[in-house]
Protein backbone atom coordinates (compact mmCIF):
# COMPACT_ATOMS: atom_id res chain seq x y z
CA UNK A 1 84.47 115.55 55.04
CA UNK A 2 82.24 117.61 52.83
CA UNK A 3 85.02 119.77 50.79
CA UNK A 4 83.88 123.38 49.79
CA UNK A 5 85.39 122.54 46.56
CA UNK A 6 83.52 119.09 45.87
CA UNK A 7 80.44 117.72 44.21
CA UNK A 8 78.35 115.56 46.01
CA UNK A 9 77.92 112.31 44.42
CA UNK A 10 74.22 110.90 44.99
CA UNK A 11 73.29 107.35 43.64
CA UNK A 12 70.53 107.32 40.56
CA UNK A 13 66.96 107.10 43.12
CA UNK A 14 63.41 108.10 42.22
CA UNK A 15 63.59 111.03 44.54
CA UNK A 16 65.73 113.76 45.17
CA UNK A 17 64.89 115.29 48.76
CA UNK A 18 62.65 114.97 51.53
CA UNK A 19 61.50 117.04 53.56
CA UNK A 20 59.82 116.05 57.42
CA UNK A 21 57.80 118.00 59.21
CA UNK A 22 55.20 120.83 59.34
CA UNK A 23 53.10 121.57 56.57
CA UNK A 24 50.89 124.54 57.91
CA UNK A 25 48.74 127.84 57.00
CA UNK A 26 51.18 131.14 57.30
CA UNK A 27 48.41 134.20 58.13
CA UNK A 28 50.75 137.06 57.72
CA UNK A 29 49.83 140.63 57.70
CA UNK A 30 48.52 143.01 54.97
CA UNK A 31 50.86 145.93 55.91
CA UNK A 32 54.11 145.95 58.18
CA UNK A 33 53.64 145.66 61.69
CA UNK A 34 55.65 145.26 64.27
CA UNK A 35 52.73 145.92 66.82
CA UNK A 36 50.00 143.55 65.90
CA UNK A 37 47.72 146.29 65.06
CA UNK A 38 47.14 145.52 61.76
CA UNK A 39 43.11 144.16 61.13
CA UNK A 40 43.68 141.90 57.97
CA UNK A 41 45.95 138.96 57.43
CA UNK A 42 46.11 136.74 54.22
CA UNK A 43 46.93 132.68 53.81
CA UNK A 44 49.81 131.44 52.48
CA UNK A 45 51.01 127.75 52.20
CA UNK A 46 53.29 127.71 55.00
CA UNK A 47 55.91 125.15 56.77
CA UNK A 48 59.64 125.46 56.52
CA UNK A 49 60.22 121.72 55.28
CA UNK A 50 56.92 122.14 52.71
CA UNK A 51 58.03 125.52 51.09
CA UNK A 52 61.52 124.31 50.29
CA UNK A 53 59.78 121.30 49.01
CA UNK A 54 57.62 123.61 46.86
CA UNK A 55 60.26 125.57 46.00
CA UNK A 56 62.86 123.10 44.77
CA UNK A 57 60.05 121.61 42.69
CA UNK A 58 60.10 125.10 40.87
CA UNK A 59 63.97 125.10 40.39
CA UNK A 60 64.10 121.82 38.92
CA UNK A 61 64.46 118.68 41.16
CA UNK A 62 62.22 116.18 42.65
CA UNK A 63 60.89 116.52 46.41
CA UNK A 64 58.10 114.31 48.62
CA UNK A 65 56.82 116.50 51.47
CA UNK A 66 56.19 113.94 54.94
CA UNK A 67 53.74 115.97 57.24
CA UNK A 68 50.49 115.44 59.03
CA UNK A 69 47.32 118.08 58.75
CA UNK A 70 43.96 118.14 60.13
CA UNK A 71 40.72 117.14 58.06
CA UNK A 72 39.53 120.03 57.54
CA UNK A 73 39.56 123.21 55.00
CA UNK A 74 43.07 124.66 55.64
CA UNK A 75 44.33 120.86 55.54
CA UNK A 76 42.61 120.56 52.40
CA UNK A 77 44.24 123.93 50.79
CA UNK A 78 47.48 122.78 51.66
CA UNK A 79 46.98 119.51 50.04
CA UNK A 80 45.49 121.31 47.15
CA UNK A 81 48.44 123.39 47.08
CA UNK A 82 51.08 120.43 46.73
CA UNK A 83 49.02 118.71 44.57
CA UNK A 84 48.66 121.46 42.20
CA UNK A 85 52.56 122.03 42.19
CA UNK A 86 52.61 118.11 41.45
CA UNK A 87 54.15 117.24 44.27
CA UNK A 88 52.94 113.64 45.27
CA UNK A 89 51.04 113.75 48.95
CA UNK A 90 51.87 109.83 49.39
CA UNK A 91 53.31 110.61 52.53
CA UNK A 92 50.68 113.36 53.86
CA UNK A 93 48.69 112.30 56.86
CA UNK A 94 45.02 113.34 57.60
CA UNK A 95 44.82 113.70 61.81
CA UNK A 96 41.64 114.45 63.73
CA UNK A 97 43.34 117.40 64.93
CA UNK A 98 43.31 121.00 63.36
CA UNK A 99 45.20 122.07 60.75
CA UNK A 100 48.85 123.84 62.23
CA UNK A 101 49.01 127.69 62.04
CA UNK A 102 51.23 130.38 62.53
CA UNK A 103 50.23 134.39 62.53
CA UNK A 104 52.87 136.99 61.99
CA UNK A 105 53.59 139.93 60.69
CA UNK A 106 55.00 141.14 57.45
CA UNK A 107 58.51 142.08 57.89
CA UNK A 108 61.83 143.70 56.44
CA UNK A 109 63.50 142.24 59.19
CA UNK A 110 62.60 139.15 61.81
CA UNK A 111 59.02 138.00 61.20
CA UNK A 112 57.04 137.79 64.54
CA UNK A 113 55.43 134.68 65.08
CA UNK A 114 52.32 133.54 67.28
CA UNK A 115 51.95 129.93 66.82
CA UNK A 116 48.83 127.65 66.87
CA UNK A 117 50.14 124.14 66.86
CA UNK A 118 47.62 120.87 66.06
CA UNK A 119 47.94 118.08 63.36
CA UNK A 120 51.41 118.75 62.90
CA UNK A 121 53.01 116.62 65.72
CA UNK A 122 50.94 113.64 65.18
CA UNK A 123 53.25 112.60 61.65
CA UNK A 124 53.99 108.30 62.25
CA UNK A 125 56.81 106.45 60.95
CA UNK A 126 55.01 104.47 58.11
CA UNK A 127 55.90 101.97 56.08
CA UNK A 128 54.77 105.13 53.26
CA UNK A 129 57.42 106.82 54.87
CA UNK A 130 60.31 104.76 55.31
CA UNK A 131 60.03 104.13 52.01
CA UNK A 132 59.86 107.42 50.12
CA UNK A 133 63.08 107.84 52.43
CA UNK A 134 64.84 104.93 51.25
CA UNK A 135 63.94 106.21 47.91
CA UNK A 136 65.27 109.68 48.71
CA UNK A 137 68.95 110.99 48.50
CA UNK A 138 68.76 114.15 51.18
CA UNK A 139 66.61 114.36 54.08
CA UNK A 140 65.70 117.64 55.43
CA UNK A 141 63.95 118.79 58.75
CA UNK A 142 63.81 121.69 61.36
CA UNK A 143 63.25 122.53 65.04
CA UNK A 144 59.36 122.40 64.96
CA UNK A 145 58.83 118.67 64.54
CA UNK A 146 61.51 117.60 67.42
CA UNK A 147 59.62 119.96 69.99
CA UNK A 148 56.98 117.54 70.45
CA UNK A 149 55.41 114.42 70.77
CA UNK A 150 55.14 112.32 69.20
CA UNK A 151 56.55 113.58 66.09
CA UNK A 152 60.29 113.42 67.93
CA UNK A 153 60.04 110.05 67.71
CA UNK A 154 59.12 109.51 64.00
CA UNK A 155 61.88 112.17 63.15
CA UNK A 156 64.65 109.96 65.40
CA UNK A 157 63.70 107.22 63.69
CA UNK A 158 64.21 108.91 60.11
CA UNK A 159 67.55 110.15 61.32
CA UNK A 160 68.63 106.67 62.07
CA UNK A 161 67.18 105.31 59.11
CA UNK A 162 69.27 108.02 57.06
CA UNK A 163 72.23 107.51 58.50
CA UNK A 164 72.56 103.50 57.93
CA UNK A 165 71.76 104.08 54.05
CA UNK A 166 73.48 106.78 53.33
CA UNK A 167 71.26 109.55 52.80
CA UNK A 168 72.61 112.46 53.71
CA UNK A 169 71.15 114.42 56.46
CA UNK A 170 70.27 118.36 56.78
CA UNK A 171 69.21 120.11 60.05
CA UNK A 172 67.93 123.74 60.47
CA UNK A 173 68.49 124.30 64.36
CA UNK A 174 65.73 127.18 64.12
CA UNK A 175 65.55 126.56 68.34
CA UNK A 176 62.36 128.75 69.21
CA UNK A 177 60.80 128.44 73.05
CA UNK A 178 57.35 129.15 72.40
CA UNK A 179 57.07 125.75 70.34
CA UNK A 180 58.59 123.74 73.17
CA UNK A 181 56.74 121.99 76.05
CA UNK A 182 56.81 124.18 79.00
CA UNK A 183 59.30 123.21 81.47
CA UNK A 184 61.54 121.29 78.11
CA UNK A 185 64.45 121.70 78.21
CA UNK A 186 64.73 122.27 73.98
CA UNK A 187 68.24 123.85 74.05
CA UNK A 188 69.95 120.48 75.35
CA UNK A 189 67.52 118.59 72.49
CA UNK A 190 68.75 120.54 69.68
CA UNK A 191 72.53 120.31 70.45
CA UNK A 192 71.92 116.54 70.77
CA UNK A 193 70.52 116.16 67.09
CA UNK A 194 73.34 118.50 65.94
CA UNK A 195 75.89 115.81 65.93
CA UNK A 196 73.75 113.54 63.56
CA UNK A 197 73.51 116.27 60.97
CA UNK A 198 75.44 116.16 57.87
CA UNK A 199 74.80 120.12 57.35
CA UNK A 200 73.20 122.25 59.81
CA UNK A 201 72.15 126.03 58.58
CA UNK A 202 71.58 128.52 61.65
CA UNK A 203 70.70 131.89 61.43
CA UNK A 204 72.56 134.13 63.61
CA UNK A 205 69.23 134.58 65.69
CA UNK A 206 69.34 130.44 65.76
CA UNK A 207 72.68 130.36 67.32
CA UNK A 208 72.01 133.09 69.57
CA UNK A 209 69.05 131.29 71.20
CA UNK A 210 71.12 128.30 71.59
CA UNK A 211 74.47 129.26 72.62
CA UNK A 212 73.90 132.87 73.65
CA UNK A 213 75.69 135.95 72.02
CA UNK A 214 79.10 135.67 70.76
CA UNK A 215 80.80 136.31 67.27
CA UNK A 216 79.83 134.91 63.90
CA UNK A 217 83.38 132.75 63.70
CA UNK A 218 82.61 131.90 67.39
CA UNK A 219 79.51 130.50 67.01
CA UNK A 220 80.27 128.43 64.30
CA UNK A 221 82.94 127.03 65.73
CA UNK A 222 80.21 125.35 68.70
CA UNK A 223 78.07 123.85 65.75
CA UNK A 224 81.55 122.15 64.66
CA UNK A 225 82.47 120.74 67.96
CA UNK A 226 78.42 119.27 68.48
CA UNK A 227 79.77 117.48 65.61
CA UNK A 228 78.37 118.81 62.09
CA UNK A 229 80.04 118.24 59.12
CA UNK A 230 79.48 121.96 57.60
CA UNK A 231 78.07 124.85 58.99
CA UNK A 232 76.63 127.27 56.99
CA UNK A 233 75.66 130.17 59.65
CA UNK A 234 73.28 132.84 57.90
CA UNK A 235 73.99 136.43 59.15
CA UNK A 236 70.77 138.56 57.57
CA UNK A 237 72.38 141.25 55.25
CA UNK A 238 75.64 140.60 56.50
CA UNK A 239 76.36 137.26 54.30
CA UNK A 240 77.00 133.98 55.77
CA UNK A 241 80.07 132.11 57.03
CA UNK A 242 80.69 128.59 56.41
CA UNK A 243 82.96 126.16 57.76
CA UNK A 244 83.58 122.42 57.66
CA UNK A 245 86.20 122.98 60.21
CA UNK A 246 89.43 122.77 58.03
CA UNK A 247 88.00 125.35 55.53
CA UNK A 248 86.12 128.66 56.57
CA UNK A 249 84.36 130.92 53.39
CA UNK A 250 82.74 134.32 54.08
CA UNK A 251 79.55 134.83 51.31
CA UNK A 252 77.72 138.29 51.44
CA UNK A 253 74.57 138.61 50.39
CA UNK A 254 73.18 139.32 46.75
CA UNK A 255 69.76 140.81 47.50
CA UNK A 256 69.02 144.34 46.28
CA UNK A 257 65.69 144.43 47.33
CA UNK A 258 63.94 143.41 50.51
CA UNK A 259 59.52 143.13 50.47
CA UNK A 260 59.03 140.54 52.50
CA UNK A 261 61.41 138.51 54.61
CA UNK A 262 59.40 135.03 55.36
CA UNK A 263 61.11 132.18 53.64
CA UNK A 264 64.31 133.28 53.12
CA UNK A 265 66.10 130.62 54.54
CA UNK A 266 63.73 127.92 53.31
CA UNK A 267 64.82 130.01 49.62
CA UNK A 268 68.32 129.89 50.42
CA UNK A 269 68.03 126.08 51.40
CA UNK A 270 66.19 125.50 48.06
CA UNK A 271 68.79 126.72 46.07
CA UNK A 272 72.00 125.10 47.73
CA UNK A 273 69.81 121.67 47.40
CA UNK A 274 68.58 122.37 43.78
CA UNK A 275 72.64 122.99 43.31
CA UNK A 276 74.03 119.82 44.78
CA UNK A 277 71.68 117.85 43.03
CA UNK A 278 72.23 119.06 39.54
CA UNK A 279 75.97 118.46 39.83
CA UNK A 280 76.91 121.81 41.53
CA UNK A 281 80.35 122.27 44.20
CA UNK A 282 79.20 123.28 47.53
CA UNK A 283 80.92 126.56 46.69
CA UNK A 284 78.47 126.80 44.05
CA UNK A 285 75.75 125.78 45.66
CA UNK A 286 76.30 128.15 48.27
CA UNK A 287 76.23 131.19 45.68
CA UNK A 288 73.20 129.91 44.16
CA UNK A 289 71.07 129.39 47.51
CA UNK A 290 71.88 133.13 48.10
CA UNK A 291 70.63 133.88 44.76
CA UNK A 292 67.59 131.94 45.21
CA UNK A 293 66.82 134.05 48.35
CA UNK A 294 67.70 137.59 46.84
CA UNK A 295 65.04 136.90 44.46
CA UNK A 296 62.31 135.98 47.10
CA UNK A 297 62.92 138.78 49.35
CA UNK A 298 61.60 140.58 46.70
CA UNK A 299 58.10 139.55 46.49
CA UNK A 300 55.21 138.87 49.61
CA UNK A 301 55.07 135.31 51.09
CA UNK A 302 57.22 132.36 52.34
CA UNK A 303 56.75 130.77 48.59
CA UNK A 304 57.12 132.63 45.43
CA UNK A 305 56.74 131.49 41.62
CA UNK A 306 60.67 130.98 41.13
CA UNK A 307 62.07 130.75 37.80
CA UNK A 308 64.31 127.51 37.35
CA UNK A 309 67.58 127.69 38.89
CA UNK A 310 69.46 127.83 35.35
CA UNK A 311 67.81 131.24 34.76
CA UNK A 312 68.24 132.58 38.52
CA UNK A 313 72.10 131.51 37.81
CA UNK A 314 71.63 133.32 34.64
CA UNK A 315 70.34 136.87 36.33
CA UNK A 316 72.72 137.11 39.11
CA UNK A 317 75.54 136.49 36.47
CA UNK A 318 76.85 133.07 38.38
């Protein structure tokens, strides 16, 4: 059971985390807009596995990004962008089909997406692959690379892989129907690959889509019974509740300031993994992923230049 109150203990490996799955362009709007109105939209490296790879790089610990773009120039500025944050691309594939994309709007509250979906679902199991995972002591991935084919396969096959070494296994159920197969039935997929999570991290938005509406404490409790091992259930300005099933915490949030909501639960993910790899109780690491998020809300994009995580520990007086 993971304890709220214990360290995780990771063997000595050449890699801290990895991250599987979409690595993509995020085109989000110049000015709040609810309406799609607005005429300009800006890049930004985009992806929920790549940004917390990014952004754990910045607080201090040692992430490979596994993802497949297209050959062409928004595949090439993502590459750039991973290679400039020296992040090694040994396990980036270059696919004959475009570079992913999603459009949506700048936010204070849920970001609406439209989604443009290419290169990412081609990502193999490699021999590049299983390796950096072998050499890796978390694996992390999302709902986008299980809603399609062939990807699913490669990220069953890195579940498996995970679980018979050890490597402990982290699942943001971000369920979303337009990035499902019409006529899919996603909701039954995602509860499956709940049970082979170590830690799953819903919003409440997540759990809503999933399980339909129903109380914080309630809705954790169907994450437990799938069969995670600890829920952390994000509740938006509310806080979060986590639960390993013998031990329930309420957190509330830390954030002053709120520019730009995309990313904030790839920032809070960042942190908690930045904290249980440096030594850090879950409790701990739970404080300092909300932290980690306070401080992106209050700047434009899914990544932001963060600060180590000593010094974010250091301003919110942790």
């Amino acid at each position: 059971m993971l304890r709220l109150t214990d360290r995780i203990e990771f063997p000595s490996k050449s890699n801290d985390i990895l991250t599987v799955g979409e690595l993509l362009v995020d085109m989000i709007s110049a000015e709040y807009d609810e309406d799609f109105t607005c005429d300009t939209y800006h890049k930004f490296f985009g992806g929920s596995p790549s940004n917390i790879a990014m952004n754990v790089k910045r607080l201090g610990i040692r992430p490979l990004v596994a993802s497949a773009v297209g050959k062409d120039g928004f595949g090439k500025f993502l590459m750039n962008h991973l290679q400039e944050a020296d992040i090694p691309t040994t396990c980036l594939q270059q696919v004959e089909d475009a570079t992913s994309m999603v459009v949506v709007t700048k936010s204070r509250s849920t970001p609406i997406p439209i989604f443009y979906r290419g290169a990412d679902y081609q990502l193999a199991y490699t021999p590049e692959l299983e390796e950096a995972l072998l050499h890796s002591n978390i694996v992390h991935f999302s709902c986008w690379p299980i809603s399609r084919k062939p990807v699913r396969a490669t990220v069953e096959k890195v579940i498996d892989t995970a679980k018979e070494n050890g490597i402990l296994v982290c699942f943001d159920p971000n369920y979303h129907p337009m990035i499902w197969e019409k006529g899919e039935n996603g909701i039954e997929y995602v509860k499956s690959i709940i049970g082979k999570a170590d830690i799953v991290k819903p919003s409440e938005d997540d759990a809503e889509r999933l399980f339909g509406k129903d109380t914080p404490e309630n809705q954790v409790q169907k994450f437990l019974q799938l069969g995670a091992k600890l829920v952390i259930m994000t509740l938006g300005k509310d806080g979060a509740i986590v639960s390993n099933g013998d031990e329930t915490l309420q957190f509330q949030t830390v954030a002053t300031e709120v520019v730009d909501t995309t990313g904030a639960g790839d920032a809070f993910w960042s942190g908690f993994y930045a904290a249980v790899v440096k030594g850090y109780t879950i409790t701990e690491a739970l404080q300092l992923g909300f932290a980690v998020s306070a401080y992106k809300l209050k700047y434009m994009g899914a990544v932001v230049d963060l600060p180590k995580l000593e010094e974010i520990q250091e301003l919110y007086g942790l």
